[in-house]
Protein backbone atom coordinates (compact mmCIF):
# COMPACT_ATOMS: atom_id res chain seq x y z
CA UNK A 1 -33.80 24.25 0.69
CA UNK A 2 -36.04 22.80 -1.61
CA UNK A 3 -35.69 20.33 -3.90
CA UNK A 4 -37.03 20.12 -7.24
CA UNK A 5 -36.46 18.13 -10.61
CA UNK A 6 -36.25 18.62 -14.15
CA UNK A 7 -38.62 16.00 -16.29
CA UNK A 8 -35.61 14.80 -18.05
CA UNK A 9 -34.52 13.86 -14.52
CA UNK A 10 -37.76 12.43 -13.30
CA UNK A 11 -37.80 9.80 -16.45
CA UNK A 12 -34.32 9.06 -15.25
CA UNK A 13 -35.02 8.76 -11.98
CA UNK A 14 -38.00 6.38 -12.59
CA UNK A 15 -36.23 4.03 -15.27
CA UNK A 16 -33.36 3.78 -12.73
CA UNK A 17 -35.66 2.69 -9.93
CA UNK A 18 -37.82 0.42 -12.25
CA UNK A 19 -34.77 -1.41 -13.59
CA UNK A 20 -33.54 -1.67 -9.41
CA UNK A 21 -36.67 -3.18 -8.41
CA UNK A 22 -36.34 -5.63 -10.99
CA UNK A 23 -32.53 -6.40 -10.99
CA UNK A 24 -31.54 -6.53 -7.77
CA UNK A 25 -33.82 -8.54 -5.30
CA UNK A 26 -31.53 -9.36 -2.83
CA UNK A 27 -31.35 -4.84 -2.03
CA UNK A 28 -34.93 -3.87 -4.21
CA UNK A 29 -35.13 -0.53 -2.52
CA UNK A 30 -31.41 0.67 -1.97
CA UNK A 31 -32.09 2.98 -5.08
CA UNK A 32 -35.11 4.57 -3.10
CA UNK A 33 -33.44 4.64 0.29
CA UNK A 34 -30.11 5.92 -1.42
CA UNK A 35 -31.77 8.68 -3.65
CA UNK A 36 -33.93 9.89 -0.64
CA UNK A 37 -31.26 9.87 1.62
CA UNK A 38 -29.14 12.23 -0.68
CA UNK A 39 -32.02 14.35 -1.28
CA UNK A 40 -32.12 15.08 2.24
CA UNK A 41 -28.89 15.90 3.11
CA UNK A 42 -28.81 18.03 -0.57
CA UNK A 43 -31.75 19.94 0.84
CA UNK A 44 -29.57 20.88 4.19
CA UNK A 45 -25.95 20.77 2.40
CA UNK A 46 -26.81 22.05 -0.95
CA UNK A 47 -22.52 22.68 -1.55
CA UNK A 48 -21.36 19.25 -0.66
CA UNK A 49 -21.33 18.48 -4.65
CA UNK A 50 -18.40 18.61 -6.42
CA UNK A 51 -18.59 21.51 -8.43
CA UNK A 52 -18.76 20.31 -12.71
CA UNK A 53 -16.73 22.29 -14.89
CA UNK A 54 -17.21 22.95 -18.69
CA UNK A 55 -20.55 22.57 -18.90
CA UNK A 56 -23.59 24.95 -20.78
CA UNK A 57 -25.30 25.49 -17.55
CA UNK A 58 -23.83 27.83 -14.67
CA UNK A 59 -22.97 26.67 -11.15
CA UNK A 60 -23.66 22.66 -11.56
CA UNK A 61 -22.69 20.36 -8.86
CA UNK A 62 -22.20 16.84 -8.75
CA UNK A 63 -23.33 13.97 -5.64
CA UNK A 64 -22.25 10.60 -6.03
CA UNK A 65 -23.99 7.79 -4.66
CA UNK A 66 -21.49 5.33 -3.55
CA UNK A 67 -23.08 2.29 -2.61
CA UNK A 68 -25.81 2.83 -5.89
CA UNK A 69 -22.79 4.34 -8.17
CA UNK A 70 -25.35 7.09 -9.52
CA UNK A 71 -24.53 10.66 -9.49
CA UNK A 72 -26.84 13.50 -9.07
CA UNK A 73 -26.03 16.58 -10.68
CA UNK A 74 -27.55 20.01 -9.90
CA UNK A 75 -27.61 23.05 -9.37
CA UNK A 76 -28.84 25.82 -6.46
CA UNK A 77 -31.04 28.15 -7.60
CA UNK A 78 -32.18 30.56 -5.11
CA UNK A 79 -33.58 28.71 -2.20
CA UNK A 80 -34.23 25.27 -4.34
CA UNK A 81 -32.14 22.33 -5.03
CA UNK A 82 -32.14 21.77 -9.01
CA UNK A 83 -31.62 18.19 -10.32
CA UNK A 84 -30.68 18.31 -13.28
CA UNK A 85 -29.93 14.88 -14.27
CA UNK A 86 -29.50 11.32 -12.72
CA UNK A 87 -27.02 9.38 -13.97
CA UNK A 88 -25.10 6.10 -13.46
CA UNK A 89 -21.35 6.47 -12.73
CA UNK A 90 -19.76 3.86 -15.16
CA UNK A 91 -21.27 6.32 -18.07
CA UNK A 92 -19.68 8.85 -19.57
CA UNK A 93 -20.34 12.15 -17.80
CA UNK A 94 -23.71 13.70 -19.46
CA UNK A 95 -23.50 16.87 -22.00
CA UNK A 96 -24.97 19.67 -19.59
């Protein structure tokens, strides 16, 4: 599968790893290993998300980071991998 990214998930993304770099020296590129690392096993396990109810959008899925505490949510589209959002797990669950 392939994976792909909405914008509003790309500024997320970026902001998240700009505030890691600077925030947390003694790990600077957990974030990067951690995101890449799910991306990977998204791309061969697309399902392994919980599956997000009562949202707008159809068929969204959720992928926790554990040792980051940032969640992924998507969807699967066809052959691709959809993020729709990346979001850190002590916030309230985004409005999807």
């Amino acid at each position: 599968m392939r994976i792909t990214t909405s914008r509003l998930a790309d500024r997320q993304i970026a902001k998240a790893l700009r505030w890691w770099h600077r925030n947390r020296p003694k790990a600077p590129f957990a974030l990067d290993d951690d995101l890449d690392a799910a991306k990977a096993l998204l791309a061969e396990h697309p399902l392994i998300g919980r599956p997000v109810r009562g949202t707008r959008r159809r068929n969204v899925r959720c992928f926790h980071l554990d040792r980051v505490s940032y969640d992924i949510y998507y969807q699967v589209i066809g052959r691709d991998v959809y993020i729709v959002t990346f979001w850190h797990a002590s916030r309230r669950p985004p409005r999807l």
